[in-house]
PDB file of N, CA and C in Angstrom:
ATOM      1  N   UNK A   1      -9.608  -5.149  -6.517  1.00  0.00           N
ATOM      2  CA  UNK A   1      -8.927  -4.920  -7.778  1.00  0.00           C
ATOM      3  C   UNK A   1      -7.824  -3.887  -7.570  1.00  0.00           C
ATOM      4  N   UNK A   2      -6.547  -3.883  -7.880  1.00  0.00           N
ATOM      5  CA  UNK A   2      -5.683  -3.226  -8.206  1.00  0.00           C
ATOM      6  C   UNK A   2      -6.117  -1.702  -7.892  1.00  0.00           C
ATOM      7  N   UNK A   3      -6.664  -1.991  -9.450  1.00  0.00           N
ATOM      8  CA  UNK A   3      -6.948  -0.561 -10.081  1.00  0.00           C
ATOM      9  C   UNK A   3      -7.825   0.289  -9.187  1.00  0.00           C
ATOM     10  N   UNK A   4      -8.822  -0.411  -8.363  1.00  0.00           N
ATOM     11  CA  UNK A   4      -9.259   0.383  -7.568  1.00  0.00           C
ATOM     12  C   UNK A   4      -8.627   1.212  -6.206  1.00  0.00           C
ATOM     13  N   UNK A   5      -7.922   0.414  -5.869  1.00  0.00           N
ATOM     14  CA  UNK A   5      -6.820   0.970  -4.832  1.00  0.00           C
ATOM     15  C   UNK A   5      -5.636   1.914  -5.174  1.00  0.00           C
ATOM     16  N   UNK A   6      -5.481   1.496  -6.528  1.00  0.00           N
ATOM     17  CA  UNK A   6      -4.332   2.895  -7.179  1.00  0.00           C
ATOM     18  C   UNK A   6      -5.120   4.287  -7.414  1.00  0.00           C
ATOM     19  N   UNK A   7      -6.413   3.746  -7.319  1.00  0.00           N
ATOM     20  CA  UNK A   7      -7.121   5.396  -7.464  1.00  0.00           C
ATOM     21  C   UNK A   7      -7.842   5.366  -6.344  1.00  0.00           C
ATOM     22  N   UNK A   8      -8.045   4.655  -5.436  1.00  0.00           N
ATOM     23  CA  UNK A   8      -8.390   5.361  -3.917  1.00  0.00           C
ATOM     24  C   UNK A   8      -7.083   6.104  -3.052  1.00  0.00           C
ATOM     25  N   UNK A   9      -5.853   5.216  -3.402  1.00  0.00           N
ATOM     26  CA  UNK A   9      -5.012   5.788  -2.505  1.00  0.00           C
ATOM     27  C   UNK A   9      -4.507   7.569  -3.331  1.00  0.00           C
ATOM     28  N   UNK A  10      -4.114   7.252  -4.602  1.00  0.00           N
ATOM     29  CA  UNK A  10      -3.887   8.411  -5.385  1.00  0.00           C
ATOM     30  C   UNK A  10      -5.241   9.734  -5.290  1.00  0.00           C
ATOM     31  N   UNK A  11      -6.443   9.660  -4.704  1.00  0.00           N
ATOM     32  CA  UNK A  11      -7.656  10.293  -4.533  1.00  0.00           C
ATOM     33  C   UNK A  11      -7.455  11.059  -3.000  1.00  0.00           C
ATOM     34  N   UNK A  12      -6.761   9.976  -2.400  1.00  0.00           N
ATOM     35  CA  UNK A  12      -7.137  10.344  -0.715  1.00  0.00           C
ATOM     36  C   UNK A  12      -5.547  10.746  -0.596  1.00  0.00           C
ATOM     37  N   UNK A  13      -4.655  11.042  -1.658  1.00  0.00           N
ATOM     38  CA  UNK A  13      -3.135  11.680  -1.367  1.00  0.00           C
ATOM     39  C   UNK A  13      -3.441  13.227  -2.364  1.00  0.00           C
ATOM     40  N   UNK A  14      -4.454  13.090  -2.934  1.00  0.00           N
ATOM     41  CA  UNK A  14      -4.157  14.515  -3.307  1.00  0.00           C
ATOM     42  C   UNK A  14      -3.967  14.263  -4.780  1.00  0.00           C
ATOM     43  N   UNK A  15      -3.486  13.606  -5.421  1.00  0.00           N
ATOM     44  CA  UNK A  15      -2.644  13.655  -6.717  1.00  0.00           C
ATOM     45  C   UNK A  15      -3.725  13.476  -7.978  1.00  0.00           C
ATOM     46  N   UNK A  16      -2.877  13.692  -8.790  1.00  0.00           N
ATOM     47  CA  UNK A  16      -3.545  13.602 -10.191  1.00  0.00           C
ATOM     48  C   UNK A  16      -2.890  12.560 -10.863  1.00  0.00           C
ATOM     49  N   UNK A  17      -3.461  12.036 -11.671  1.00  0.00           N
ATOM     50  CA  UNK A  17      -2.966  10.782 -12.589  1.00  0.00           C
ATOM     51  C   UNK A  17      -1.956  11.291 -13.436  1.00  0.00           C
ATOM     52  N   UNK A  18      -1.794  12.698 -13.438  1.00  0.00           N
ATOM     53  CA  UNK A  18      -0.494  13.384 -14.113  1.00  0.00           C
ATOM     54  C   UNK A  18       1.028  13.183 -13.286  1.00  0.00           C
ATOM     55  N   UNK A  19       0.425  13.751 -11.975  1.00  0.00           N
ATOM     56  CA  UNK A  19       1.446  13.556 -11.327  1.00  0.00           C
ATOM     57  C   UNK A  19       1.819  12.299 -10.846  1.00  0.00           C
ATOM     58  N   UNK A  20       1.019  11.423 -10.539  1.00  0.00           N
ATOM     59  CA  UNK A  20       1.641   9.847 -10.552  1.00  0.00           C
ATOM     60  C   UNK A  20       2.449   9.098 -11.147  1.00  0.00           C
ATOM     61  N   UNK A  21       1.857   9.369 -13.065  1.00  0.00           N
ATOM     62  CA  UNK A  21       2.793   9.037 -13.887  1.00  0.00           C
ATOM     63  C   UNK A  21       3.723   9.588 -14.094  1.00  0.00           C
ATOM     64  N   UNK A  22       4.399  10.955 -13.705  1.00  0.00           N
ATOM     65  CA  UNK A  22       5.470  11.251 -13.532  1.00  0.00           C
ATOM     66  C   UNK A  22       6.594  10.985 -12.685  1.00  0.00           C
ATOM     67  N   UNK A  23       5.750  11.065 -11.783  1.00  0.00           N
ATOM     68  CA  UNK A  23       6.537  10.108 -10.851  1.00  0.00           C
ATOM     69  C   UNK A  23       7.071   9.080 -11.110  1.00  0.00           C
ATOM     70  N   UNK A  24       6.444   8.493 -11.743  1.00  0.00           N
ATOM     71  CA  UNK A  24       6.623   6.933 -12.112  1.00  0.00           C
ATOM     72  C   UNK A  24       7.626   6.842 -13.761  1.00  0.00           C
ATOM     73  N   UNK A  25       7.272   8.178 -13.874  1.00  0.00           N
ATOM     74  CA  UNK A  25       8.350   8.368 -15.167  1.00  0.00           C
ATOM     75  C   UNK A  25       7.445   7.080 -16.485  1.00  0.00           C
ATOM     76  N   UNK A  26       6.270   7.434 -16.491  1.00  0.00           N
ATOM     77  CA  UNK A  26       5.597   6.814 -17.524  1.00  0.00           C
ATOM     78  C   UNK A  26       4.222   8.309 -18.443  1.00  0.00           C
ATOM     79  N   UNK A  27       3.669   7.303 -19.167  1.00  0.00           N
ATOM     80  CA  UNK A  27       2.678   8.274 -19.789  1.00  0.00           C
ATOM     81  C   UNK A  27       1.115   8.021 -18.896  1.00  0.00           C
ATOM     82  N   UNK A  28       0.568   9.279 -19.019  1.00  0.00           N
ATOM     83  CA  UNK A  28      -0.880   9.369 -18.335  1.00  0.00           C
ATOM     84  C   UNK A  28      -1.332   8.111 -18.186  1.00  0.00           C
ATOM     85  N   UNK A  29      -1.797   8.106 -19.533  1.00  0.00           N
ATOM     86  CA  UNK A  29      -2.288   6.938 -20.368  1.00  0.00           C
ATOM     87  C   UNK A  29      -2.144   5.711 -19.622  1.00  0.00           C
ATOM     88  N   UNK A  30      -0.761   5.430 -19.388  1.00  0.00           N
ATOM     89  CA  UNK A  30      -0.316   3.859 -19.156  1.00  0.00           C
ATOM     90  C   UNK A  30      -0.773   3.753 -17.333  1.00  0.00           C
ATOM     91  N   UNK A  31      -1.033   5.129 -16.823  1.00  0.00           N
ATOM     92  CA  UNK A  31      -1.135   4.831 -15.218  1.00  0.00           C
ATOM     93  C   UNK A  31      -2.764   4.802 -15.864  1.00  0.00           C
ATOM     94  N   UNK A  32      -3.155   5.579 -16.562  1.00  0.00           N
ATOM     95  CA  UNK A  32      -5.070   5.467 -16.219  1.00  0.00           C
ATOM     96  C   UNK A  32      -5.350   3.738 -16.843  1.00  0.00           C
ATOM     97  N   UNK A  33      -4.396   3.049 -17.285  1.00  0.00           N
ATOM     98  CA  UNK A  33      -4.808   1.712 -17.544  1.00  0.00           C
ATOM     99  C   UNK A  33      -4.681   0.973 -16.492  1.00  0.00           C
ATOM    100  N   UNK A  34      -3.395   1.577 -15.570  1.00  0.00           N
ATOM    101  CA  UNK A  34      -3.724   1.042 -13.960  1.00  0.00           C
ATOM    102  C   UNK A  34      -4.926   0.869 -13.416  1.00  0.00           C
ATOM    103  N   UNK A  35      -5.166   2.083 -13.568  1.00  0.00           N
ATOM    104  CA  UNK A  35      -6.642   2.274 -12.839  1.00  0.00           C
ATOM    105  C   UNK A  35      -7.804   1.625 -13.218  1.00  0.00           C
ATOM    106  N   UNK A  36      -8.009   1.348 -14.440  1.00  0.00           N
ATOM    107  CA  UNK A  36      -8.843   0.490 -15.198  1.00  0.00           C
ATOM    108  C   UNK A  36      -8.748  -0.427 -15.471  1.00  0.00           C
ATOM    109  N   UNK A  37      -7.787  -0.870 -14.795  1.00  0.00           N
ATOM    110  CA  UNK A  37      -7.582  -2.805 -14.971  1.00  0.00           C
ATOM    111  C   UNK A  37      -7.479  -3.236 -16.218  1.00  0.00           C
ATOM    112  N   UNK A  38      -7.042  -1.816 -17.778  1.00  0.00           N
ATOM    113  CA  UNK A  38      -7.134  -2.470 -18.713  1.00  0.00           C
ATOM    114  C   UNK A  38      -5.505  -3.421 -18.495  1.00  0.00           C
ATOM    115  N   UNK A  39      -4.479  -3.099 -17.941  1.00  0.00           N
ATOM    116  CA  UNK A  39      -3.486  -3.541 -17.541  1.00  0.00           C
ATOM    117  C   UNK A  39      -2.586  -3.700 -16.230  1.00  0.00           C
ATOM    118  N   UNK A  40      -2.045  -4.326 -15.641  1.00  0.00           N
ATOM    119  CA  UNK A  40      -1.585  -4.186 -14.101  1.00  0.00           C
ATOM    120  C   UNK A  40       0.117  -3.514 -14.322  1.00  0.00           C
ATOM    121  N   UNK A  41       0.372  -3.112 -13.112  1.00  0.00           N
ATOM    122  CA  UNK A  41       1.592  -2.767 -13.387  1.00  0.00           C
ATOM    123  C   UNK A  41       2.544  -3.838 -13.280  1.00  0.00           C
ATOM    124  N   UNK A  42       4.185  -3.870 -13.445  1.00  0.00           N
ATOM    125  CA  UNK A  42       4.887  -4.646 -13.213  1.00  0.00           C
ATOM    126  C   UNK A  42       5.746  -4.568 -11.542  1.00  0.00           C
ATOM    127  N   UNK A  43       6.428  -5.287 -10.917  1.00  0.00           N
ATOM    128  CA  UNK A  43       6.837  -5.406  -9.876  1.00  0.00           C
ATOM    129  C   UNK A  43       7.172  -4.053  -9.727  1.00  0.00           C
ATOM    130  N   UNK A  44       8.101  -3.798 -10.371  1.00  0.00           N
ATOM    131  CA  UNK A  44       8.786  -2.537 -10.626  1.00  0.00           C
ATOM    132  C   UNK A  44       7.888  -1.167 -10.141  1.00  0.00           C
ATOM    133  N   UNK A  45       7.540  -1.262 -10.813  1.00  0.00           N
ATOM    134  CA  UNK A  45       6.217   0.209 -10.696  1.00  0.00           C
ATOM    135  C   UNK A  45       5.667  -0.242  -9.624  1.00  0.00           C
ATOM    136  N   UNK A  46       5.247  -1.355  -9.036  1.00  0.00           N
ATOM    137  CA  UNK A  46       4.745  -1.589  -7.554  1.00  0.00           C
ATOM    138  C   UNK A  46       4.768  -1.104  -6.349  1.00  0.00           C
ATOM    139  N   UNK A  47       6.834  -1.292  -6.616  1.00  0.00           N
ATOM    140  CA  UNK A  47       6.907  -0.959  -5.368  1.00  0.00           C
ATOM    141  C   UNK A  47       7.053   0.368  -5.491  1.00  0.00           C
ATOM    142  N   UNK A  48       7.222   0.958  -6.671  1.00  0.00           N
ATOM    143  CA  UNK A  48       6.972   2.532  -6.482  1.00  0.00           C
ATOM    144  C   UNK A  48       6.145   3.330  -6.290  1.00  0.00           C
ATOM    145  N   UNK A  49       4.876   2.730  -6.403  1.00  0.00           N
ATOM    146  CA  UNK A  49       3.730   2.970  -6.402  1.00  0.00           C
ATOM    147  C   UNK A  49       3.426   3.063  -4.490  1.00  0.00           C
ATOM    148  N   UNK A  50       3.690   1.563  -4.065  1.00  0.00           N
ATOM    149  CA  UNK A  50       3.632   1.428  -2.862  1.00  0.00           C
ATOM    150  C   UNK A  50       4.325   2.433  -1.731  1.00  0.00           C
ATOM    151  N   UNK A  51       5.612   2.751  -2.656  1.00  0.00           N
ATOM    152  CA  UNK A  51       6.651   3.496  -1.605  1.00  0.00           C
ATOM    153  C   UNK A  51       5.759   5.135  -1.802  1.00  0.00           C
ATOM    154  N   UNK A  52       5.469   5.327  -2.639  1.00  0.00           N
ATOM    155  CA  UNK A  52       4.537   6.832  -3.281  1.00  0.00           C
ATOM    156  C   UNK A  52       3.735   6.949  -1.932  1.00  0.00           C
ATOM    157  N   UNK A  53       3.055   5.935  -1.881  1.00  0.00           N
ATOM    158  CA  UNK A  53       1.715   6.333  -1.050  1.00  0.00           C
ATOM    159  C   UNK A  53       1.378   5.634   0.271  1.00  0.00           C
ATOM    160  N   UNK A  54       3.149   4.744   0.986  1.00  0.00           N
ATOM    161  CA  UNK A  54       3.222   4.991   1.894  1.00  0.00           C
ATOM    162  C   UNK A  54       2.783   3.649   2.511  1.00  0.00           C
ATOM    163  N   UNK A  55       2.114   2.874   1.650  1.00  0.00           N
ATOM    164  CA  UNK A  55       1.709   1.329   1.957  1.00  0.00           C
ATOM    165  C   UNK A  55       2.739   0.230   1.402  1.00  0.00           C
ATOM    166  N   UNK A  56       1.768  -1.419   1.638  1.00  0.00           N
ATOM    167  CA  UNK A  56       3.024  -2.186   1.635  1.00  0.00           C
ATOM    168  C   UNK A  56       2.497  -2.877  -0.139  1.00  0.00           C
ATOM    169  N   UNK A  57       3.163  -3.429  -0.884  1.00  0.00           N
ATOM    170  CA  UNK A  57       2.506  -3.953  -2.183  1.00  0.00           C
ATOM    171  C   UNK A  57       1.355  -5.365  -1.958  1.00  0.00           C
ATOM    172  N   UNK A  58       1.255  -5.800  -0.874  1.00  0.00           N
ATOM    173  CA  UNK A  58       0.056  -6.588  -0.390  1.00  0.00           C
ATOM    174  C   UNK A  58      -0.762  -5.563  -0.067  1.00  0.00           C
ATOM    175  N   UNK A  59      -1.256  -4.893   0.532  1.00  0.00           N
ATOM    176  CA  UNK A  59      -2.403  -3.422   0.571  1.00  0.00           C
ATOM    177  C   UNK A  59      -2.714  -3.603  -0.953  1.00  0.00           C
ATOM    178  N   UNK A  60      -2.115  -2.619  -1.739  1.00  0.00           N
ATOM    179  CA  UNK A  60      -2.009  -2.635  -2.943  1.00  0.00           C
ATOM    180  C   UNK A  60      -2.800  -4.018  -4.178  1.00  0.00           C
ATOM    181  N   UNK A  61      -2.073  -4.850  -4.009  1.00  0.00           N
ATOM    182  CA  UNK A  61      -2.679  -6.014  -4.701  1.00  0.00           C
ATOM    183  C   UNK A  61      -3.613  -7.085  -4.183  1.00  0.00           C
ATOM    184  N   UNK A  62      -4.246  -6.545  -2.246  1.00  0.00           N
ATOM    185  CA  UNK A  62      -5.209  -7.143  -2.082  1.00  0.00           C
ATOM    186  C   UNK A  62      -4.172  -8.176  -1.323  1.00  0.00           C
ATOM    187  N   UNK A  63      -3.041  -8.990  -1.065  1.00  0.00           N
ATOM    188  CA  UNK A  63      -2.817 -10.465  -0.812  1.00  0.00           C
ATOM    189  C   UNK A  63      -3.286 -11.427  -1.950  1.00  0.00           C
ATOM    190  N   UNK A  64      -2.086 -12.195  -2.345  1.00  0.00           N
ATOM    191  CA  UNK A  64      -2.105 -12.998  -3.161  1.00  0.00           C
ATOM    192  C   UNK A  64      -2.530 -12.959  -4.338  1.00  0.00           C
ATOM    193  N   UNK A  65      -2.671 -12.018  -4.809  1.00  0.00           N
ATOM    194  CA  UNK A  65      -3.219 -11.186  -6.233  1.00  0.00           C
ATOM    195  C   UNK A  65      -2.068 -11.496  -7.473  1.00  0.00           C
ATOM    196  N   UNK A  66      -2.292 -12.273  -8.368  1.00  0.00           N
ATOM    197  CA  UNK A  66      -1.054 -12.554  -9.094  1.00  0.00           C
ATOM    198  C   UNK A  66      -0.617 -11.466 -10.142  1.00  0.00           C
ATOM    199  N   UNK A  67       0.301 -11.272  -9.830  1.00  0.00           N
ATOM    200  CA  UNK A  67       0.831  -9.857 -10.936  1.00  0.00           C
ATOM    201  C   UNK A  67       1.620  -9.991 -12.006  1.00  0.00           C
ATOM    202  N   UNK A  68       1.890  -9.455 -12.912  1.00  0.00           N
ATOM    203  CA  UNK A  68       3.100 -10.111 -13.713  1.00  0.00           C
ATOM    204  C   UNK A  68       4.650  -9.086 -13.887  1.00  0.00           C
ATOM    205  N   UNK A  69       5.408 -10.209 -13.779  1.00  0.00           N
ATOM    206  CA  UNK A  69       6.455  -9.847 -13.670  1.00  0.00           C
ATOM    207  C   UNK A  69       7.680 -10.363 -14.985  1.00  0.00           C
ATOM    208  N   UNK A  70       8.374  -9.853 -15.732  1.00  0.00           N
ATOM    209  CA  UNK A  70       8.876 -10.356 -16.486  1.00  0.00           C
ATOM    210  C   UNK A  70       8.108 -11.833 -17.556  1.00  0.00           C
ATOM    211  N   UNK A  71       6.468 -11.217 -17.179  1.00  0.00           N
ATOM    212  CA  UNK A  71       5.708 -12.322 -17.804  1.00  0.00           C
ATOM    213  C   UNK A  71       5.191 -13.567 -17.074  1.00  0.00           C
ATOM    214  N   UNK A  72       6.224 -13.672 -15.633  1.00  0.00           N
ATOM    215  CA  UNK A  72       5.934 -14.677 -14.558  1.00  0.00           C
ATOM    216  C   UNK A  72       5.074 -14.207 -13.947  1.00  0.00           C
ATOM    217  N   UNK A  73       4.177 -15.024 -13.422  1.00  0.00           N
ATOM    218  CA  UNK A  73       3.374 -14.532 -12.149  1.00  0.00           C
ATOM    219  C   UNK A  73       3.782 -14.905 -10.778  1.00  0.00           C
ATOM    220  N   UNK A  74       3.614 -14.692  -9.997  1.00  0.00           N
ATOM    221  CA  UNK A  74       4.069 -14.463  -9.021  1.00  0.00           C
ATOM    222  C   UNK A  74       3.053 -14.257  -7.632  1.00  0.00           C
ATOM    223  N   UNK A  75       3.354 -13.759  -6.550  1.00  0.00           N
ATOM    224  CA  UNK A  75       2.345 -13.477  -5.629  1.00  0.00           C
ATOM    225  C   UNK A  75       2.883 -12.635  -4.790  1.00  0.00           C
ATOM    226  N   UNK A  76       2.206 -11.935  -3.544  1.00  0.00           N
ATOM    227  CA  UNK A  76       2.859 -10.676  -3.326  1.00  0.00           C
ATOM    228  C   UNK A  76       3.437 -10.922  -1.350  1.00  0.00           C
ATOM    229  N   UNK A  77       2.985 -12.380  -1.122  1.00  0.00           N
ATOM    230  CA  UNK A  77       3.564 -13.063   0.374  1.00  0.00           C
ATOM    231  C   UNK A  77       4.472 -13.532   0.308  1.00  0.00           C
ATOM    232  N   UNK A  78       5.594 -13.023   0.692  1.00  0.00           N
ATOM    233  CA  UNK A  78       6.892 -13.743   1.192  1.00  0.00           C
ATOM    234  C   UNK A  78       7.200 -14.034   1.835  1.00  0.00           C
ATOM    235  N   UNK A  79       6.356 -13.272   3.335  1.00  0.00           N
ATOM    236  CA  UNK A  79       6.995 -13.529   4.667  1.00  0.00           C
ATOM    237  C   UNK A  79       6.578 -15.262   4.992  1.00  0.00           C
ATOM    238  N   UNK A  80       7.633 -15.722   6.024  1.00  0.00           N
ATOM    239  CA  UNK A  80       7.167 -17.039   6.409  1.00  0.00           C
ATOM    240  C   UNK A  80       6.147 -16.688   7.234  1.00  0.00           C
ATOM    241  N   UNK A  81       5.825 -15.997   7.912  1.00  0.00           N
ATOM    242  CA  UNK A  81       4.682 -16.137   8.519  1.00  0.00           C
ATOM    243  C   UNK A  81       4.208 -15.178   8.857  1.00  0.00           C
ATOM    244  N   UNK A  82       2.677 -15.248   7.468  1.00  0.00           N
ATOM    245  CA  UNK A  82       1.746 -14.203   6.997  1.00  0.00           C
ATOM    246  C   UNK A  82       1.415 -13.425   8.315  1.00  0.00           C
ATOM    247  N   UNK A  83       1.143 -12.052   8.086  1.00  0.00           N
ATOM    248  CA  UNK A  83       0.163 -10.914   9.133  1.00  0.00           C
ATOM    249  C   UNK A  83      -1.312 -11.701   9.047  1.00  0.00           C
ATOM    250  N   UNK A  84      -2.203 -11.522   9.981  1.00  0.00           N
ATOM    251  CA  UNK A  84      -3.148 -11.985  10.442  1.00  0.00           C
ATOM    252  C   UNK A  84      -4.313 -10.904   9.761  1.00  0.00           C
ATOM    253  N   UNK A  85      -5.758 -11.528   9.797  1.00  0.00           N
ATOM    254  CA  UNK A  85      -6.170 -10.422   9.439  1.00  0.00           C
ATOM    255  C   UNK A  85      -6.581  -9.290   9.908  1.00  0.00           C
ATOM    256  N   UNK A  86      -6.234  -9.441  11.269  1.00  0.00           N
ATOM    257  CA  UNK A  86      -6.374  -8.219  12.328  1.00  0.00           C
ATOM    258  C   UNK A  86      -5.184  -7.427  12.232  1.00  0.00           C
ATOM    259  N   UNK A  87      -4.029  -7.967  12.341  1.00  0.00           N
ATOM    260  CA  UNK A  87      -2.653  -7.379  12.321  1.00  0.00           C
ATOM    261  C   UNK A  87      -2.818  -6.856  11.038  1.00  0.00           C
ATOM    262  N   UNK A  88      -3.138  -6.888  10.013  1.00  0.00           N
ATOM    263  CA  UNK A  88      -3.437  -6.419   8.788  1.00  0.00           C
ATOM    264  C   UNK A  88      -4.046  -4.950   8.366  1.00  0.00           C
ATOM    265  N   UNK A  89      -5.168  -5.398   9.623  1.00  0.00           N
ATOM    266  CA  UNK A  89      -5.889  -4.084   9.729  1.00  0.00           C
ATOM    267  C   UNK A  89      -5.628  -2.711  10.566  1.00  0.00           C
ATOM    268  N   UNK A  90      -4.824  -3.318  11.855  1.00  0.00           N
ATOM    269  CA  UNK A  90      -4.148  -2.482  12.131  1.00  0.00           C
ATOM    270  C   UNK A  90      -3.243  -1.426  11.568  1.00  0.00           C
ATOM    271  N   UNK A  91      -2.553  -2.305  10.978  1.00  0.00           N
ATOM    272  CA  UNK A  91      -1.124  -1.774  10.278  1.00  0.00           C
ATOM    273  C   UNK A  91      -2.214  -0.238   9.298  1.00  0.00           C
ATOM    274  N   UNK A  92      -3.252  -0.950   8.593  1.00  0.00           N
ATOM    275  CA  UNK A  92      -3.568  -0.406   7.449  1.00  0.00           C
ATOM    276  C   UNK A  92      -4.226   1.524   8.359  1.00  0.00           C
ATOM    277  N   UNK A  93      -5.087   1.121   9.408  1.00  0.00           N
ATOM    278  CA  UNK A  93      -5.705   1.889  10.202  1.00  0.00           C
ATOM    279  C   UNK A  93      -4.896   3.083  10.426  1.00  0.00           C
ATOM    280  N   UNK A  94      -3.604   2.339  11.361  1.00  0.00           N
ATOM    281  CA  UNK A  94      -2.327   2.877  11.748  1.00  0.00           C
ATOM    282  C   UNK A  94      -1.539   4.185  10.509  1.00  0.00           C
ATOM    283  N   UNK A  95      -1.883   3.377   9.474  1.00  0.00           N
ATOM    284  CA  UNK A  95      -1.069   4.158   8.622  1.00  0.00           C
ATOM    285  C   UNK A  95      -1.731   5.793   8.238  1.00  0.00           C
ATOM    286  N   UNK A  96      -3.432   4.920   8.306  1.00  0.00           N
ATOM    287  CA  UNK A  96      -4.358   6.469   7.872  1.00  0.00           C
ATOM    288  C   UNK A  96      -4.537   7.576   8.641  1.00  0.00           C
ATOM    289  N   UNK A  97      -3.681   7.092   9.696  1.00  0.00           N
ATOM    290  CA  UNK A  97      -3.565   8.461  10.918  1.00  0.00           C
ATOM    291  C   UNK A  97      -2.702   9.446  10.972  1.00  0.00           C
ATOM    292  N   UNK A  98      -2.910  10.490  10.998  1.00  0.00           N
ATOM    293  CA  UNK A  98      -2.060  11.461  10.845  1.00  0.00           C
ATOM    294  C   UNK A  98      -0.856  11.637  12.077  1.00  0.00           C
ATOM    295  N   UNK A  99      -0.111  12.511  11.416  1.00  0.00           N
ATOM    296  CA  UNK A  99       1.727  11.588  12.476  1.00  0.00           C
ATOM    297  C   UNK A  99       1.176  12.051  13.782  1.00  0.00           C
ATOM    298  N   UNK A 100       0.683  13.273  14.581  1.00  0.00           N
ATOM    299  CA  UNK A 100       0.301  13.361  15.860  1.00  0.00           C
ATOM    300  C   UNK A 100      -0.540  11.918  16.427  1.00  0.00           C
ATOM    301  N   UNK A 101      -1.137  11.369  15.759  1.00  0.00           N
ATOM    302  CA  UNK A 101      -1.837  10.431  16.319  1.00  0.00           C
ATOM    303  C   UNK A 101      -0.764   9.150  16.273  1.00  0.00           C
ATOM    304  N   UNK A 102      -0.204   8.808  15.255  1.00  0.00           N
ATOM    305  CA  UNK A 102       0.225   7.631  15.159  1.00  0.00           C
ATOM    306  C   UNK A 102       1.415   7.763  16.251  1.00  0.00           C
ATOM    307  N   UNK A 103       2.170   9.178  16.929  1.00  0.00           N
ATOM    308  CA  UNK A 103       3.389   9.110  17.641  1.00  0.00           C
ATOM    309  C   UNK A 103       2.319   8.723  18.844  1.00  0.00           C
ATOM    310  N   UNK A 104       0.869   9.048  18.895  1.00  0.00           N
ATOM    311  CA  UNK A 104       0.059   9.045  20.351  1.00  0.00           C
ATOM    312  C   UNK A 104      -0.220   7.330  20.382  1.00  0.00           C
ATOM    313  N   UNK A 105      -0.542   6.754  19.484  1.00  0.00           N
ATOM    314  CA  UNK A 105      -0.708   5.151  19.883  1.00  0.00           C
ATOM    315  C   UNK A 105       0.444   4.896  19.724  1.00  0.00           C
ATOM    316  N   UNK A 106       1.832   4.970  19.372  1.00  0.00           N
ATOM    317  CA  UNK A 106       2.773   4.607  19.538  1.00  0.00           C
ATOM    318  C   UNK A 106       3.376   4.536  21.140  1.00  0.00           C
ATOM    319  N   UNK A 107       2.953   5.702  21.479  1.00  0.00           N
ATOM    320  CA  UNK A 107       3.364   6.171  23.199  1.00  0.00           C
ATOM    321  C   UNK A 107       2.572   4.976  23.418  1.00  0.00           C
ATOM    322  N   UNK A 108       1.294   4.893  23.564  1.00  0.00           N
ATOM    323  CA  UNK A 108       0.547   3.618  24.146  1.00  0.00           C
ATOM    324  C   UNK A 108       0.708   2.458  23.989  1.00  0.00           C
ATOM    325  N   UNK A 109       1.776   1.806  22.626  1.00  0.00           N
ATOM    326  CA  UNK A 109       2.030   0.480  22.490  1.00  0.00           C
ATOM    327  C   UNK A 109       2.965   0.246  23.468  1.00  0.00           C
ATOM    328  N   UNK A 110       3.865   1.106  23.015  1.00  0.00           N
ATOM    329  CA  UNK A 110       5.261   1.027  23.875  1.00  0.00           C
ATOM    330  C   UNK A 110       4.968   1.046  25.383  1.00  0.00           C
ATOM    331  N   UNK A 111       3.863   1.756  26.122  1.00  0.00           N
ATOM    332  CA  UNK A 111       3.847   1.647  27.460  1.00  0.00           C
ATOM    333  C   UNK A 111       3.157   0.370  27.384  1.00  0.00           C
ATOM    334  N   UNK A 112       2.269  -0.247  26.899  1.00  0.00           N
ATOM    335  CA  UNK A 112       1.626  -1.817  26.762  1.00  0.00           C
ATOM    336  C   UNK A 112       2.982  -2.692  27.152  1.00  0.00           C
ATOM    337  N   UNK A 113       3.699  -2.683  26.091  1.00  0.00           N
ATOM    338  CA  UNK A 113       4.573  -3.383  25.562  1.00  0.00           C
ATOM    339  C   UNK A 113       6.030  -4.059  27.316  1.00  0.00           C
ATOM    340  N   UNK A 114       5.880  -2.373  27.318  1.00  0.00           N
ATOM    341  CA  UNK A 114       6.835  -2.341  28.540  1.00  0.00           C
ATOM    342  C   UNK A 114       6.234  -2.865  29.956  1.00  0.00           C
ATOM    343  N   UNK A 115       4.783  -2.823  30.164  1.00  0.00           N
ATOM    344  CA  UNK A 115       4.287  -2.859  31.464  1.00  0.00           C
ATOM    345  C   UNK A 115       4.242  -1.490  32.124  1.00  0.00           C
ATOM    346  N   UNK A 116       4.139  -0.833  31.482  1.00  0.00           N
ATOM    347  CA  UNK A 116       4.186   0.676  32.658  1.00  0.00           C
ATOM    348  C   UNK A 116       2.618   0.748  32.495  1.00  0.00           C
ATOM    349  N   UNK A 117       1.698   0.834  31.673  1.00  0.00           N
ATOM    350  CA  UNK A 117       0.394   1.438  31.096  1.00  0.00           C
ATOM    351  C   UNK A 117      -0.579   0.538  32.811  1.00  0.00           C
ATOM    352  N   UNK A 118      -0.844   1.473  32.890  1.00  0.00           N
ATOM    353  CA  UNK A 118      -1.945   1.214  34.068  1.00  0.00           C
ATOM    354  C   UNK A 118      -3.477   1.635  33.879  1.00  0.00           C
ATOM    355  N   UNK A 119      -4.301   0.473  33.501  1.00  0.00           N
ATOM    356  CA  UNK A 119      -5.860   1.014  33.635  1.00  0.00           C
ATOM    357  C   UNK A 119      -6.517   1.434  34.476  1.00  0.00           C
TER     358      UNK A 119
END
């Protein structure tokens, strides 16, 4: 659900539902209905939401989660050809690491990548 991920990620960043909706330049109120699935947000607030806390709006809405947009629904895959569900998990893993670590598996992709990395 949505709503559960707008208040895990907003929980594990520190923030308050005050400061979210400010961010977002809305009322308390209308983000704690985020959170409660009494309502979803619109595209709009998505990706702000997404850009806030650093993930992609598929994280966010789960994959294929229909949202509404100008009343349309919609879905949240565009790419021609979807991340896997491993590549998925990576990415997500990747992200929860703090920057010393993520520049340290970065050093290690890139030597993968290149052929230098020797076991």
């Amino acid at each position: 659900m949505i709503g559960d991920k707008l208040r895990y990620l907003r929980e594990k960043n520190g923030y308050t539902q005050r400061k979210v909706a400010d961010f977002l330049n809305i009322d308390r109120s209308t983000y704690s209905y985020y959170e409660t699935g009494k309502t979803r947000p619109d595209i709009e607030t998505l990706k702000k939401l997404a850009n806030l806390f650093h993930v992609s709006i598929d994280y966010i809405a789960e994959n294929n989660v229909k949202l509404r947009s100008e009343g349309a629904a919609y879905t949240t895959r565009t790419s021609a050809e979807p991340l896997s569900d491993m590549e998925e998990n990576i990415i997500q893993l990747y992200r929860n690491l703090a920057e010393e670590d993520r520049q340290k598996v970065g050093d290690v992709v890139i030597q993968i990548l290149s052929g230098e990395r020797k076991e």
